[in-house]
PDB file of N, CA and C in Angstrom:
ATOM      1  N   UNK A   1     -88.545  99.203  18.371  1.00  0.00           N
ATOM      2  CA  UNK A   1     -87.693  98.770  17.291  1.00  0.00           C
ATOM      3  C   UNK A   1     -88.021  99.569  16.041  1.00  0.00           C
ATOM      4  N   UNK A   2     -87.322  99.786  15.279  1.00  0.00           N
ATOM      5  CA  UNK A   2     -87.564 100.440  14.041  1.00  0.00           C
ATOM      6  C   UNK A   2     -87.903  99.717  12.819  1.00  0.00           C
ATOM      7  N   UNK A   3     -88.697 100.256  11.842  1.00  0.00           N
ATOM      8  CA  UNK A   3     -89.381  99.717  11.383  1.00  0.00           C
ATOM      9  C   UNK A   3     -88.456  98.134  10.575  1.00  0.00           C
ATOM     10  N   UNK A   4     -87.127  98.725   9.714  1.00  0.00           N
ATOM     11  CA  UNK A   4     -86.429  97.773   9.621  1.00  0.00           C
ATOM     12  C   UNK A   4     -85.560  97.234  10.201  1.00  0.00           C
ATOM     13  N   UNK A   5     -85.979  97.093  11.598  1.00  0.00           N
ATOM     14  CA  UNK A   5     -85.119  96.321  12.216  1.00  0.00           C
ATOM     15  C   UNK A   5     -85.131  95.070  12.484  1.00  0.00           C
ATOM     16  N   UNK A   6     -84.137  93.662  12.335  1.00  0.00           N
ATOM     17  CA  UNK A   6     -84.573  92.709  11.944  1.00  0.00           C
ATOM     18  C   UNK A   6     -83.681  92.220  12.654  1.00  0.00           C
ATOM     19  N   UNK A   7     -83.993  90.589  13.683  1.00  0.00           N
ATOM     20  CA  UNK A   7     -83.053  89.725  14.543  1.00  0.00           C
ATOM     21  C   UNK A   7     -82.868  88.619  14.123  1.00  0.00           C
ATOM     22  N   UNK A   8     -81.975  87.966  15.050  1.00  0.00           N
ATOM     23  CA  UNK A   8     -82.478  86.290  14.596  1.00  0.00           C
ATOM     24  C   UNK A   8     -83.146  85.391  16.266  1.00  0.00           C
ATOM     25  N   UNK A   9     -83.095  86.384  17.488  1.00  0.00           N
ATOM     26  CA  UNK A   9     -83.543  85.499  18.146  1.00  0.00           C
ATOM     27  C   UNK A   9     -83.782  87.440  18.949  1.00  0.00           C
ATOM     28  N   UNK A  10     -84.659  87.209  19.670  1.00  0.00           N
ATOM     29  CA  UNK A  10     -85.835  87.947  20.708  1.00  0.00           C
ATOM     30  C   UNK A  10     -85.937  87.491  21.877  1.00  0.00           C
ATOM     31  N   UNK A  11     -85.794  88.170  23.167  1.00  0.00           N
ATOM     32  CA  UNK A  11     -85.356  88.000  24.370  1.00  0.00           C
ATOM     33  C   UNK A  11     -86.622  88.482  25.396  1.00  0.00           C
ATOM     34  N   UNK A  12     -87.404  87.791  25.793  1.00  0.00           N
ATOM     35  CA  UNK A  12     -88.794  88.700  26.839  1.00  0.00           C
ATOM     36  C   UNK A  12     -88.547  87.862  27.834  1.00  0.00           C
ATOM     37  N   UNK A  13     -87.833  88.424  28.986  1.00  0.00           N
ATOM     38  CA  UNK A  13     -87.936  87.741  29.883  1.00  0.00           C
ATOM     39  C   UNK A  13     -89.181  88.488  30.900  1.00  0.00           C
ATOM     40  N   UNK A  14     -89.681  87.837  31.514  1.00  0.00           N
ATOM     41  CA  UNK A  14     -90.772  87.994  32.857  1.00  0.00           C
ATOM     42  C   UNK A  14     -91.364  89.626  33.170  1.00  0.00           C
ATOM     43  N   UNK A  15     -92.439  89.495  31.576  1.00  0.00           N
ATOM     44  CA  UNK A  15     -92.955  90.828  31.146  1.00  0.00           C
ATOM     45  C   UNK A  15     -94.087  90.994  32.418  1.00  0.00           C
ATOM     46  N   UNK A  16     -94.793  91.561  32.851  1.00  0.00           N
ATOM     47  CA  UNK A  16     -95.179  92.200  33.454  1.00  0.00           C
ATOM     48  C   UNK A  16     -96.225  93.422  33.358  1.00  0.00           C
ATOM     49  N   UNK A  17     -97.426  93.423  33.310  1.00  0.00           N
ATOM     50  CA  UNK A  17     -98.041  95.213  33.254  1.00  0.00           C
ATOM     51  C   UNK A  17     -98.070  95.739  34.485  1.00  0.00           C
ATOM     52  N   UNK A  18     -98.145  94.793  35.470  1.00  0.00           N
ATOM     53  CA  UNK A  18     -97.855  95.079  37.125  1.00  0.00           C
ATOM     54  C   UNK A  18     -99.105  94.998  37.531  1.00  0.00           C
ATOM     55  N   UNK A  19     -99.067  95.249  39.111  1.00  0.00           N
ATOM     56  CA  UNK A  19    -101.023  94.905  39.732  1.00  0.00           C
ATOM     57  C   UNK A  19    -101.125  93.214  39.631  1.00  0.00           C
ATOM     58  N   UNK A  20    -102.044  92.875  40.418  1.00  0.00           N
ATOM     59  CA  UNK A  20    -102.712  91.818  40.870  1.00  0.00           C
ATOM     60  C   UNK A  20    -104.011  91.452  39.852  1.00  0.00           C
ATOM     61  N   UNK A  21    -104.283  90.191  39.470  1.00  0.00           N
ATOM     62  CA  UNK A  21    -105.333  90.082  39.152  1.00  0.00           C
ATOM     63  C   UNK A  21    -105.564  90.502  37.610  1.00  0.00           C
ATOM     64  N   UNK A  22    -104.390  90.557  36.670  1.00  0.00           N
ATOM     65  CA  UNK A  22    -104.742  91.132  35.283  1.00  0.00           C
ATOM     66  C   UNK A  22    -104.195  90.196  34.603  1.00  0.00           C
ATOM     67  N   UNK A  23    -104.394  88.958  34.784  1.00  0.00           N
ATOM     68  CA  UNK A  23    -104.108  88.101  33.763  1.00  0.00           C
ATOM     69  C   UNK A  23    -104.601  88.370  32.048  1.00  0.00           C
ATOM     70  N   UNK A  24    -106.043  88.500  32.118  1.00  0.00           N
ATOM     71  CA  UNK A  24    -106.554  89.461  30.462  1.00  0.00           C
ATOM     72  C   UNK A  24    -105.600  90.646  29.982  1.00  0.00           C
ATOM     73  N   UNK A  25    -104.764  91.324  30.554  1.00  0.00           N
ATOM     74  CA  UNK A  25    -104.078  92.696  30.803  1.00  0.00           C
ATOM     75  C   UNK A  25    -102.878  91.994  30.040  1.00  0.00           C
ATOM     76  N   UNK A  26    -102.248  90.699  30.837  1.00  0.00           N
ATOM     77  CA  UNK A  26    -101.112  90.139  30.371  1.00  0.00           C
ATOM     78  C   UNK A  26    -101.009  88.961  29.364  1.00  0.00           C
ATOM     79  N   UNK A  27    -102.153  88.586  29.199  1.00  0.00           N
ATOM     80  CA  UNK A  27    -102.548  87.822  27.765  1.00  0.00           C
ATOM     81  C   UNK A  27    -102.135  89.217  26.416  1.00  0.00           C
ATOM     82  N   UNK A  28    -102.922  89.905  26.597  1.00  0.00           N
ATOM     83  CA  UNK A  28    -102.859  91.107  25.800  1.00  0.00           C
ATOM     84  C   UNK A  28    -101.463  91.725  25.154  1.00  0.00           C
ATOM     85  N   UNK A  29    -100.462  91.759  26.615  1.00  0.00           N
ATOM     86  CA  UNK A  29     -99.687  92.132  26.050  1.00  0.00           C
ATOM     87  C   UNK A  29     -98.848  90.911  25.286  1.00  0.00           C
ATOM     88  N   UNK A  30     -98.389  90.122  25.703  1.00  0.00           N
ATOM     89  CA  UNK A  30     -97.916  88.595  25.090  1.00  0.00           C
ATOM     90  C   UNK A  30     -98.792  88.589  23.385  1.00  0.00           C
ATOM     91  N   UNK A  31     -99.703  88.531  23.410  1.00  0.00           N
ATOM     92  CA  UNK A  31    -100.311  89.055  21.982  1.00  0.00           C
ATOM     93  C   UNK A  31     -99.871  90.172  21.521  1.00  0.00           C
ATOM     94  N   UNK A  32     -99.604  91.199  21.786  1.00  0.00           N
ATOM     95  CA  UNK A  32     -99.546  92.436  20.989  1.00  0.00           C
ATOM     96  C   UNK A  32     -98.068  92.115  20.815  1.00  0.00           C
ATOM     97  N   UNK A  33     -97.137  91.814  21.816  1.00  0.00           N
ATOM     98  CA  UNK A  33     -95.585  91.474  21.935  1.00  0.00           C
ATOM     99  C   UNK A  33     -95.514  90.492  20.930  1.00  0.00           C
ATOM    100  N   UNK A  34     -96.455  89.726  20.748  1.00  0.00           N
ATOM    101  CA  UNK A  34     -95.190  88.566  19.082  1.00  0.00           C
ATOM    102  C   UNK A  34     -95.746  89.035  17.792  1.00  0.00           C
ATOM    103  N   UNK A  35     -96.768  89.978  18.089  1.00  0.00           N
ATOM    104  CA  UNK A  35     -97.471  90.252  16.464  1.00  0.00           C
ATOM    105  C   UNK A  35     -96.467  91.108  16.089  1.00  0.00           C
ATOM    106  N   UNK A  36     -95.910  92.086  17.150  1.00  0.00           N
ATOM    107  CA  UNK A  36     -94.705  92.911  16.544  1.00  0.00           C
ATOM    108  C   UNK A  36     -93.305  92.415  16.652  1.00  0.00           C
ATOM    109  N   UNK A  37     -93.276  90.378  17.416  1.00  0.00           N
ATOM    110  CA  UNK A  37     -92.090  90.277  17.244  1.00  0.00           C
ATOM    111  C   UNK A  37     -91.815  89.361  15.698  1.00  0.00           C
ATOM    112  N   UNK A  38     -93.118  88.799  15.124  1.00  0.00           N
ATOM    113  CA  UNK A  38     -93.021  88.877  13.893  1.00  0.00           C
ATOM    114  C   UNK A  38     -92.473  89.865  12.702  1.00  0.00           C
ATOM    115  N   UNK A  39     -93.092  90.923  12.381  1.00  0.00           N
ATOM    116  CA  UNK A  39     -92.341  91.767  11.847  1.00  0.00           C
ATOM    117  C   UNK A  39     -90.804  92.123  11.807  1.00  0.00           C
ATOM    118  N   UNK A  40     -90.112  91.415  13.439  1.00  0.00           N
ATOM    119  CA  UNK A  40     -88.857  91.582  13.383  1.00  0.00           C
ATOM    120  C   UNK A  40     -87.644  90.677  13.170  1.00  0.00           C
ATOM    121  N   UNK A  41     -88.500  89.466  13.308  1.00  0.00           N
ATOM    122  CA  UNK A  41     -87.429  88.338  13.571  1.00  0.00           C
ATOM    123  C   UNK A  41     -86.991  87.790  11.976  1.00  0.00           C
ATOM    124  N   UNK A  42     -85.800  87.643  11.803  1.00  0.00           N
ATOM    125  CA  UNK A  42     -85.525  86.757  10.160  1.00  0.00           C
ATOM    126  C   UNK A  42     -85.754  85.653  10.450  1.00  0.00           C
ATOM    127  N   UNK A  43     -86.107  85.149   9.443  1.00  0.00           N
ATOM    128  CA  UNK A  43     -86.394  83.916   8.926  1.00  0.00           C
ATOM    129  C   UNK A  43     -85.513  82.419   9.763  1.00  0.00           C
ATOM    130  N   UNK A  44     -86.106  81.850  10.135  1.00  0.00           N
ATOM    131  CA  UNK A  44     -84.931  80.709  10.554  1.00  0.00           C
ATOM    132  C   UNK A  44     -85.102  81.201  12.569  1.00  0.00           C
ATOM    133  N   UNK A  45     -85.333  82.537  12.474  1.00  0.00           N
ATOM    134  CA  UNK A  45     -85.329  83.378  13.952  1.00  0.00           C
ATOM    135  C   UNK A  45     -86.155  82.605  15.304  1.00  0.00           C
ATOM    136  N   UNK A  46     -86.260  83.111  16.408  1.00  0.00           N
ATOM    137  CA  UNK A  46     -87.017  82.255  17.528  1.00  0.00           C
ATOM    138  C   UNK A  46     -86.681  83.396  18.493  1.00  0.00           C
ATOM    139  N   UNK A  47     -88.147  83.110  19.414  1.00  0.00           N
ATOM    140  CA  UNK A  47     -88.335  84.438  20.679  1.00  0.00           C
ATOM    141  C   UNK A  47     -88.168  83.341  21.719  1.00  0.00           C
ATOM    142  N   UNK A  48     -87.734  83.538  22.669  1.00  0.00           N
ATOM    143  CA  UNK A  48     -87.076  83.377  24.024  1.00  0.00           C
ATOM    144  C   UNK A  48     -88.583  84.080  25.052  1.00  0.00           C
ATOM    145  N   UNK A  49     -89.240  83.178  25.615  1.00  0.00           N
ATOM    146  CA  UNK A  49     -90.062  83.747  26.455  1.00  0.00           C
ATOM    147  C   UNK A  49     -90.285  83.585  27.992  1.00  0.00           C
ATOM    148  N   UNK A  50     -89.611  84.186  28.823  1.00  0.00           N
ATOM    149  CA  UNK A  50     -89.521  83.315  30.352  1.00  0.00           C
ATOM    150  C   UNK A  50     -90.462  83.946  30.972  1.00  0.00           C
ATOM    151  N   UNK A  51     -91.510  83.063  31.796  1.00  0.00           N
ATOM    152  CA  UNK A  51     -92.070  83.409  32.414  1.00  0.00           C
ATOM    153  C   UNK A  51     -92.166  82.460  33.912  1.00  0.00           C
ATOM    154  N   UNK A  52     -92.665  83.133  35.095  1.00  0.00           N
ATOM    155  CA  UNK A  52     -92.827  82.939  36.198  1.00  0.00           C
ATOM    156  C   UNK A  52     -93.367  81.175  36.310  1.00  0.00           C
ATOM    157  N   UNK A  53     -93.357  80.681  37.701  1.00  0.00           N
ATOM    158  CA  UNK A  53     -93.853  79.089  37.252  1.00  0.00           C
ATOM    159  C   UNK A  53     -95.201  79.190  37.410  1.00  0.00           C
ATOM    160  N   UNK A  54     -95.573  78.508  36.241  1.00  0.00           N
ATOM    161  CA  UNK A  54     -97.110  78.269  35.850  1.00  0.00           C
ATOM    162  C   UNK A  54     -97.882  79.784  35.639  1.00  0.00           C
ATOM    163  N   UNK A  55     -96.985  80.474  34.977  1.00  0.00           N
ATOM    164  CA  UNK A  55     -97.743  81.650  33.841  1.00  0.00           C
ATOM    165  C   UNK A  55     -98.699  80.963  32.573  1.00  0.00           C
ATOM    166  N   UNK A  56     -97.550  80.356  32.175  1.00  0.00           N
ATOM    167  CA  UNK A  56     -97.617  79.783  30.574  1.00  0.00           C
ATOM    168  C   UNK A  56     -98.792  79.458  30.086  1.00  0.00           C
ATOM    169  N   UNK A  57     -99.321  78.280  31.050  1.00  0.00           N
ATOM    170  CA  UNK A  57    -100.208  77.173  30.515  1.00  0.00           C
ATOM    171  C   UNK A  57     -99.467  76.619  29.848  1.00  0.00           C
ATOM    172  N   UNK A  58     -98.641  75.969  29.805  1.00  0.00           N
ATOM    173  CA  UNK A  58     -97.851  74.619  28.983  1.00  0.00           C
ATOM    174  C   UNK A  58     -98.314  73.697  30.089  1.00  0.00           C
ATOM    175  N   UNK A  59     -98.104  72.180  29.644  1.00  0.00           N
ATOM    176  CA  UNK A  59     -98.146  70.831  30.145  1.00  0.00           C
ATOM    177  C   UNK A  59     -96.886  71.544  31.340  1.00  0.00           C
ATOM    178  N   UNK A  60     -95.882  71.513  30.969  1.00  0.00           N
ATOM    179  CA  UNK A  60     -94.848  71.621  31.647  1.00  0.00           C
ATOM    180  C   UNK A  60     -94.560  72.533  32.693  1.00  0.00           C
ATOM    181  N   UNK A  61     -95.573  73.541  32.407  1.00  0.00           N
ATOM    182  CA  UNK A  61     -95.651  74.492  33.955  1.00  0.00           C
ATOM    183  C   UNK A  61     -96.255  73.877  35.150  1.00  0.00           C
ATOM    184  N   UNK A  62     -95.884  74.171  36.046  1.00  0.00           N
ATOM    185  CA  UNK A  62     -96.570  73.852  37.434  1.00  0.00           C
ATOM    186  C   UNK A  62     -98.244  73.702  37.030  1.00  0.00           C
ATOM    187  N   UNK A  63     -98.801  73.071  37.359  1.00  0.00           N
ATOM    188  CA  UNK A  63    -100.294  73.468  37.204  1.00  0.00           C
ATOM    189  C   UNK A  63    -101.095  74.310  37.586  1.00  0.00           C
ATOM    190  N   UNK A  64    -101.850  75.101  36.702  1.00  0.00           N
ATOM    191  CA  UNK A  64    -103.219  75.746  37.396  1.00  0.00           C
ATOM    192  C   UNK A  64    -103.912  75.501  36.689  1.00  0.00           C
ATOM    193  N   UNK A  65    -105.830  75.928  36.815  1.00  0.00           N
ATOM    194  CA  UNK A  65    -106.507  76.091  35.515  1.00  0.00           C
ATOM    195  C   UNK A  65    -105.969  76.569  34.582  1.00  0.00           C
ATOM    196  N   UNK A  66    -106.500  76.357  33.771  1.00  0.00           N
ATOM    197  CA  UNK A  66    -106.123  77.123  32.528  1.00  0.00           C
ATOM    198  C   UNK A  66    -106.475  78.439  32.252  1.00  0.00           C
ATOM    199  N   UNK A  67    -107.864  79.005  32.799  1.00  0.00           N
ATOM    200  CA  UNK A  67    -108.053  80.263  32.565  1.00  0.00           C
ATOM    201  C   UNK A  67    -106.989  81.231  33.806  1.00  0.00           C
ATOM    202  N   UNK A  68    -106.676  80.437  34.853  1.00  0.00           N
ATOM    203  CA  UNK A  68    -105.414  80.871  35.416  1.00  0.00           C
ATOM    204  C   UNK A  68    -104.176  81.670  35.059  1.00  0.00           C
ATOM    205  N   UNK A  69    -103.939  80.817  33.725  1.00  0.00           N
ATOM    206  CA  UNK A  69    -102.336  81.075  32.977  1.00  0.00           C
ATOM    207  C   UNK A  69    -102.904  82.409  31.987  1.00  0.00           C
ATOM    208  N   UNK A  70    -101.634  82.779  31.780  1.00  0.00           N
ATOM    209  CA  UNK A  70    -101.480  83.777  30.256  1.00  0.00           C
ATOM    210  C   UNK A  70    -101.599  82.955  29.054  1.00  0.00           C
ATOM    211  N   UNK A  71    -101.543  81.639  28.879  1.00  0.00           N
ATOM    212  CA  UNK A  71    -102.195  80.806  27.734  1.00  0.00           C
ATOM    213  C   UNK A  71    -100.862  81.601  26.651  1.00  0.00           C
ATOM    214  N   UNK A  72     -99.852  81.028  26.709  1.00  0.00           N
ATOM    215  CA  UNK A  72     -98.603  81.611  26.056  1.00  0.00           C
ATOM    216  C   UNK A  72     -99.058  81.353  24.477  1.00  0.00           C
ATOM    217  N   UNK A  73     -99.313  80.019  24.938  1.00  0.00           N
ATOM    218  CA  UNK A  73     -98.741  79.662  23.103  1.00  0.00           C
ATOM    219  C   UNK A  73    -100.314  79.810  21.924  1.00  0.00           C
ATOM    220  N   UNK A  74    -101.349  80.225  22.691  1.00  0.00           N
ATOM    221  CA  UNK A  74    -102.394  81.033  21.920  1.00  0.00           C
ATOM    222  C   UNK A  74    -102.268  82.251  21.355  1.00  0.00           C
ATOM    223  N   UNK A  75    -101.901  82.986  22.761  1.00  0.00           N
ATOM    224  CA  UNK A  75    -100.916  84.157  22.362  1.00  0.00           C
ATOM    225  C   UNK A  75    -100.119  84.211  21.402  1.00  0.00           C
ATOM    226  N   UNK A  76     -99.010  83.361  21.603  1.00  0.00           N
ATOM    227  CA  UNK A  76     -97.880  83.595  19.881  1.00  0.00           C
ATOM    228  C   UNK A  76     -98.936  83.089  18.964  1.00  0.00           C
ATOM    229  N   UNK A  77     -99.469  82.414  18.802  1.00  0.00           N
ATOM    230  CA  UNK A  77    -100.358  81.976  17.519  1.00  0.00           C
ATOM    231  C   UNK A  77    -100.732  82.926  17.093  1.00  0.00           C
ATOM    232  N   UNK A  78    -100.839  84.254  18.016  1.00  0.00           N
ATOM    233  CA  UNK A  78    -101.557  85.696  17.015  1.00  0.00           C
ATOM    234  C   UNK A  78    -100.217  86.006  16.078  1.00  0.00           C
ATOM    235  N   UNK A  79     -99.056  85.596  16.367  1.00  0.00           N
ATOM    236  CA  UNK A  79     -98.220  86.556  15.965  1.00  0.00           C
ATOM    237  C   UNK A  79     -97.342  85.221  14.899  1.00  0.00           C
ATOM    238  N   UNK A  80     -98.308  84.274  14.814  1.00  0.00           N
ATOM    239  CA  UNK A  80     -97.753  82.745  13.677  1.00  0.00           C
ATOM    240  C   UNK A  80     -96.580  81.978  14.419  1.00  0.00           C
ATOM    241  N   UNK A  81     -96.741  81.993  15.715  1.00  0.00           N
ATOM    242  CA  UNK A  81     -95.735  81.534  16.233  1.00  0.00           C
ATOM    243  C   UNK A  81     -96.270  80.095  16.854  1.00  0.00           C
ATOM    244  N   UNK A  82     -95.119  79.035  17.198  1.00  0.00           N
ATOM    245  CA  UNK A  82     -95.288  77.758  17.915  1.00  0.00           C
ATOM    246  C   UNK A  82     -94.605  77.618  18.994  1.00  0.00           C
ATOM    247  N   UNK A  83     -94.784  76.804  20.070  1.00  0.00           N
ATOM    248  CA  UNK A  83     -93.505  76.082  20.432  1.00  0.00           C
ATOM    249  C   UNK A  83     -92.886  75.565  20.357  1.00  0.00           C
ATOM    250  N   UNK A  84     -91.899  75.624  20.466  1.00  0.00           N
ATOM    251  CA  UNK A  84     -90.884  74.197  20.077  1.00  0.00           C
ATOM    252  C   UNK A  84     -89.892  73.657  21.368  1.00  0.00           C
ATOM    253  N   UNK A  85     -90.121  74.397  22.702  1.00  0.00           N
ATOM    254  CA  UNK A  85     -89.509  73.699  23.701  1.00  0.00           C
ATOM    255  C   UNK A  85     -89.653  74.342  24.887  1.00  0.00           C
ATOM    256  N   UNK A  86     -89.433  74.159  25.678  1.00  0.00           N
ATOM    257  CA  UNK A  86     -90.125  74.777  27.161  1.00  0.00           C
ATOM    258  C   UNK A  86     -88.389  73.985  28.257  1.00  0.00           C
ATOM    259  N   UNK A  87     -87.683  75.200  28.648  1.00  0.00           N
ATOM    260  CA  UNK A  87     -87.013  74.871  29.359  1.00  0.00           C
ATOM    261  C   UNK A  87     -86.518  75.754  30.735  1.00  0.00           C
ATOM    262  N   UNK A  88     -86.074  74.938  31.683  1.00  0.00           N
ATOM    263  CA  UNK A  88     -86.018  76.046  33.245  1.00  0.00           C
ATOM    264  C   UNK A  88     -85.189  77.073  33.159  1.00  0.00           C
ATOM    265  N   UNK A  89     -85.543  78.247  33.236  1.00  0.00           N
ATOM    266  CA  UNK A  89     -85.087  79.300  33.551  1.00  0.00           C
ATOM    267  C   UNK A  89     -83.267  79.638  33.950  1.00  0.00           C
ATOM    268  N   UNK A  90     -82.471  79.866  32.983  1.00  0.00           N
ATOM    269  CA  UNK A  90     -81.255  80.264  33.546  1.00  0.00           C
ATOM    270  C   UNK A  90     -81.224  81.903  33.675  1.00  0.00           C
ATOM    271  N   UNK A  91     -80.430  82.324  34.736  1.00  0.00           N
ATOM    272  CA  UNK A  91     -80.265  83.756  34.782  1.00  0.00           C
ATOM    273  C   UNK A  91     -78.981  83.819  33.637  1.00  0.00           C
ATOM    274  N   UNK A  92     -79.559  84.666  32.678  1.00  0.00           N
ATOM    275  CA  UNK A  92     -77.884  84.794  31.608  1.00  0.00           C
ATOM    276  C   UNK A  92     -76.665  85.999  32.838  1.00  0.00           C
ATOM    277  N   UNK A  93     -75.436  86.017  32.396  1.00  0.00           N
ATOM    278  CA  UNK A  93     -74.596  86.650  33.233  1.00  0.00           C
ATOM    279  C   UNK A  93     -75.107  88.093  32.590  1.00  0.00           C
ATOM    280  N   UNK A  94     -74.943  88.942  34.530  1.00  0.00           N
ATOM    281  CA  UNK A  94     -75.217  90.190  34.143  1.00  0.00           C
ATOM    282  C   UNK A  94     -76.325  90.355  34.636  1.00  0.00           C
ATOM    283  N   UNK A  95     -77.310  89.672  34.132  1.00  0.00           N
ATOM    284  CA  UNK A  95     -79.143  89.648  34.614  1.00  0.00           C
ATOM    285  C   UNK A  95     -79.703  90.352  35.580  1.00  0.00           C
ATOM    286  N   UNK A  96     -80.061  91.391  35.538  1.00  0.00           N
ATOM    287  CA  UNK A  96     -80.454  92.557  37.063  1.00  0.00           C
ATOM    288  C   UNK A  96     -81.771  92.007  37.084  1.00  0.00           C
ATOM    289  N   UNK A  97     -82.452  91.595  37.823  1.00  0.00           N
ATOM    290  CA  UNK A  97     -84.193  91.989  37.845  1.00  0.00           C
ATOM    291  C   UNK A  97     -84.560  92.888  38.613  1.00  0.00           C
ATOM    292  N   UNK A  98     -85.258  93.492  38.543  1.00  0.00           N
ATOM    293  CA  UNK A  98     -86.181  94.521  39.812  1.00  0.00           C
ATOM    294  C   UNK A  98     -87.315  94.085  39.804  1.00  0.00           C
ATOM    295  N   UNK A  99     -88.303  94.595  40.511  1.00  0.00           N
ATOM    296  CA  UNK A  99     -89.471  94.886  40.642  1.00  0.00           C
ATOM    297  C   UNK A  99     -90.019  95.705  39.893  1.00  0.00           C
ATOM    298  N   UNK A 100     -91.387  95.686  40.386  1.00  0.00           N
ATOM    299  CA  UNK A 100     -92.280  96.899  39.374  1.00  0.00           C
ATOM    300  C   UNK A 100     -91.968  97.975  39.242  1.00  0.00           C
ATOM    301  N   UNK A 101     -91.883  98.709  38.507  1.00  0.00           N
ATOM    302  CA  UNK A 101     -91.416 100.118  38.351  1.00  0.00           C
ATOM    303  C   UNK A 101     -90.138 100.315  38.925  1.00  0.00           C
ATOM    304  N   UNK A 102     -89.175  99.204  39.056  1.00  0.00           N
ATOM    305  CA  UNK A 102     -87.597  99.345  39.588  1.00  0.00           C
ATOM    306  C   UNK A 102     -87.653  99.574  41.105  1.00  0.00           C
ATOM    307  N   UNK A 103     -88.842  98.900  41.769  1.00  0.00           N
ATOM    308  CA  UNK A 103     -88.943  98.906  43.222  1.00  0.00           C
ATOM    309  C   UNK A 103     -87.848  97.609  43.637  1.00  0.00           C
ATOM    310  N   UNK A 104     -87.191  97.819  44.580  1.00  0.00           N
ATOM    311  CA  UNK A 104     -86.345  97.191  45.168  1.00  0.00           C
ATOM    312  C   UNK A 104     -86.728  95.822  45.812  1.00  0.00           C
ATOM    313  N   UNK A 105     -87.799  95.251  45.694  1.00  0.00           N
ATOM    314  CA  UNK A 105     -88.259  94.177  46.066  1.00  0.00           C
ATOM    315  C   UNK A 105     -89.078  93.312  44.623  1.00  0.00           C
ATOM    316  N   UNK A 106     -87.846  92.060  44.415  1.00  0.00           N
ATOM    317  CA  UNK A 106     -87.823  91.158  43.645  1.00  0.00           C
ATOM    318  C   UNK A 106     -88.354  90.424  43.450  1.00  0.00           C
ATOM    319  N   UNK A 107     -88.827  89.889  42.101  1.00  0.00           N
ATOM    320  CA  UNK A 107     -90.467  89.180  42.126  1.00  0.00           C
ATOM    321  C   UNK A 107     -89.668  87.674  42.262  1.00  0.00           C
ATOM    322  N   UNK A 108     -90.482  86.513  42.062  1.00  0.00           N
ATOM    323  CA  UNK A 108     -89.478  85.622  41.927  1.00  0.00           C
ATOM    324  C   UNK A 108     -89.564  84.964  40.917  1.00  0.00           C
ATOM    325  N   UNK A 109     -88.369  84.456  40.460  1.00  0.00           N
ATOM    326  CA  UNK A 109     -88.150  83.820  39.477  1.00  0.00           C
ATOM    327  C   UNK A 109     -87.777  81.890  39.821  1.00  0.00           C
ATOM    328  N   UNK A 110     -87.786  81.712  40.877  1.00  0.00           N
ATOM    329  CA  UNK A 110     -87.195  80.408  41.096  1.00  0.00           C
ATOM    330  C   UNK A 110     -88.472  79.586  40.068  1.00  0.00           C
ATOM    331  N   UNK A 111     -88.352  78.765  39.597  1.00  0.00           N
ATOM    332  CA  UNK A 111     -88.746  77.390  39.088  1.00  0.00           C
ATOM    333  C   UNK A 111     -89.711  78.206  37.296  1.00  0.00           C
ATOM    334  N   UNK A 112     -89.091  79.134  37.082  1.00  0.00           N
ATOM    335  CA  UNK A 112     -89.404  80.014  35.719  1.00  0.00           C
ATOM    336  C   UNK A 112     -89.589  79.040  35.010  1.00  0.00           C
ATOM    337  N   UNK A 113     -89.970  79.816  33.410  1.00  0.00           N
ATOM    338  CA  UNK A 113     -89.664  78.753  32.980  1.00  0.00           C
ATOM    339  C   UNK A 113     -89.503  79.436  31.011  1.00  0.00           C
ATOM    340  N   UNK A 114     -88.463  78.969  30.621  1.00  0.00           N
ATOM    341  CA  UNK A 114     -88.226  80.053  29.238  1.00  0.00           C
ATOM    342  C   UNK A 114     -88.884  78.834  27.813  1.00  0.00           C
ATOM    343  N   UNK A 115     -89.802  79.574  27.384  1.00  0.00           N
ATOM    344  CA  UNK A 115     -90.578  79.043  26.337  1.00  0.00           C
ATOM    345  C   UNK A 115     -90.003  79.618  25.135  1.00  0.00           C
ATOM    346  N   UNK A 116     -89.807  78.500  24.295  1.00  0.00           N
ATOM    347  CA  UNK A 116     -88.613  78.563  22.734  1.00  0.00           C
ATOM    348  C   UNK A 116     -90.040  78.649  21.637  1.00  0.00           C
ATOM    349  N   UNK A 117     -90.284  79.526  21.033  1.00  0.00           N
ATOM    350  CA  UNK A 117     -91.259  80.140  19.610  1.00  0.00           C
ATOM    351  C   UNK A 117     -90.199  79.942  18.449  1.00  0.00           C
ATOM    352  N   UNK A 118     -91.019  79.159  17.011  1.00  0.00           N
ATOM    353  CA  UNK A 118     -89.737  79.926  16.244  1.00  0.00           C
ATOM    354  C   UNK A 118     -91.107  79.986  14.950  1.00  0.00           C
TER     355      UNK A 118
END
């Protein structure tokens, strides 16, 4: 995004660094992703965050430990962000997913789940 570029709502659906086993890898990026989606969003604005079931760590994800999850909403806290709602996953029209690197085999998305920041 450029430096003044400014939204009112931010779209991350089911980010990814790829590989097994890098949950620290994908905490990281979810942190580095709202510190710069601060800088972009206006005022009043909110990020859209879907992730896989029981990424999050919300109450509302499927369960795992906790050091399990990407720990979402610690994450936005780097970037002054909250939650404000946690709801199931719609595909918007249009919606392609691929795989890693645009490999033809689809991760899944059934029982997602899109986390509301504002």
């Amino acid at each position: 995004l450029g430096e003044g570029f400014r939204c009112d709502v931010i779209i991350f659906n089911f980010p990814h660094i790829g590989g097994k086993s890098k949950i620290q890898a994908n905490r990281e990026l979810l942190k580095n992703f709202f510190i710069c989606a601060s800088k972009h969003l206006l005022p009043g604005g909110r990020v859209l965050l879907s992730l896989c079931k029981g990424q999050g760590g919300t109450p509302v994800d499927h369960q795992r430990a906790w050091g399990d999850t990407w720990q979402a909403v610690p994450m936005a806290a780097h970037g002054g962000f909250i939650l404000t709602a946690v709801q199931p996953w719609k595909s918007p029209p249009g919606y392609l997913q691929s795989g890693y690197r645009s490999r033809a085999a689809e991760f899944r998305v059934a029982g997602g789940l899109t986390h509301v920041f504002i």
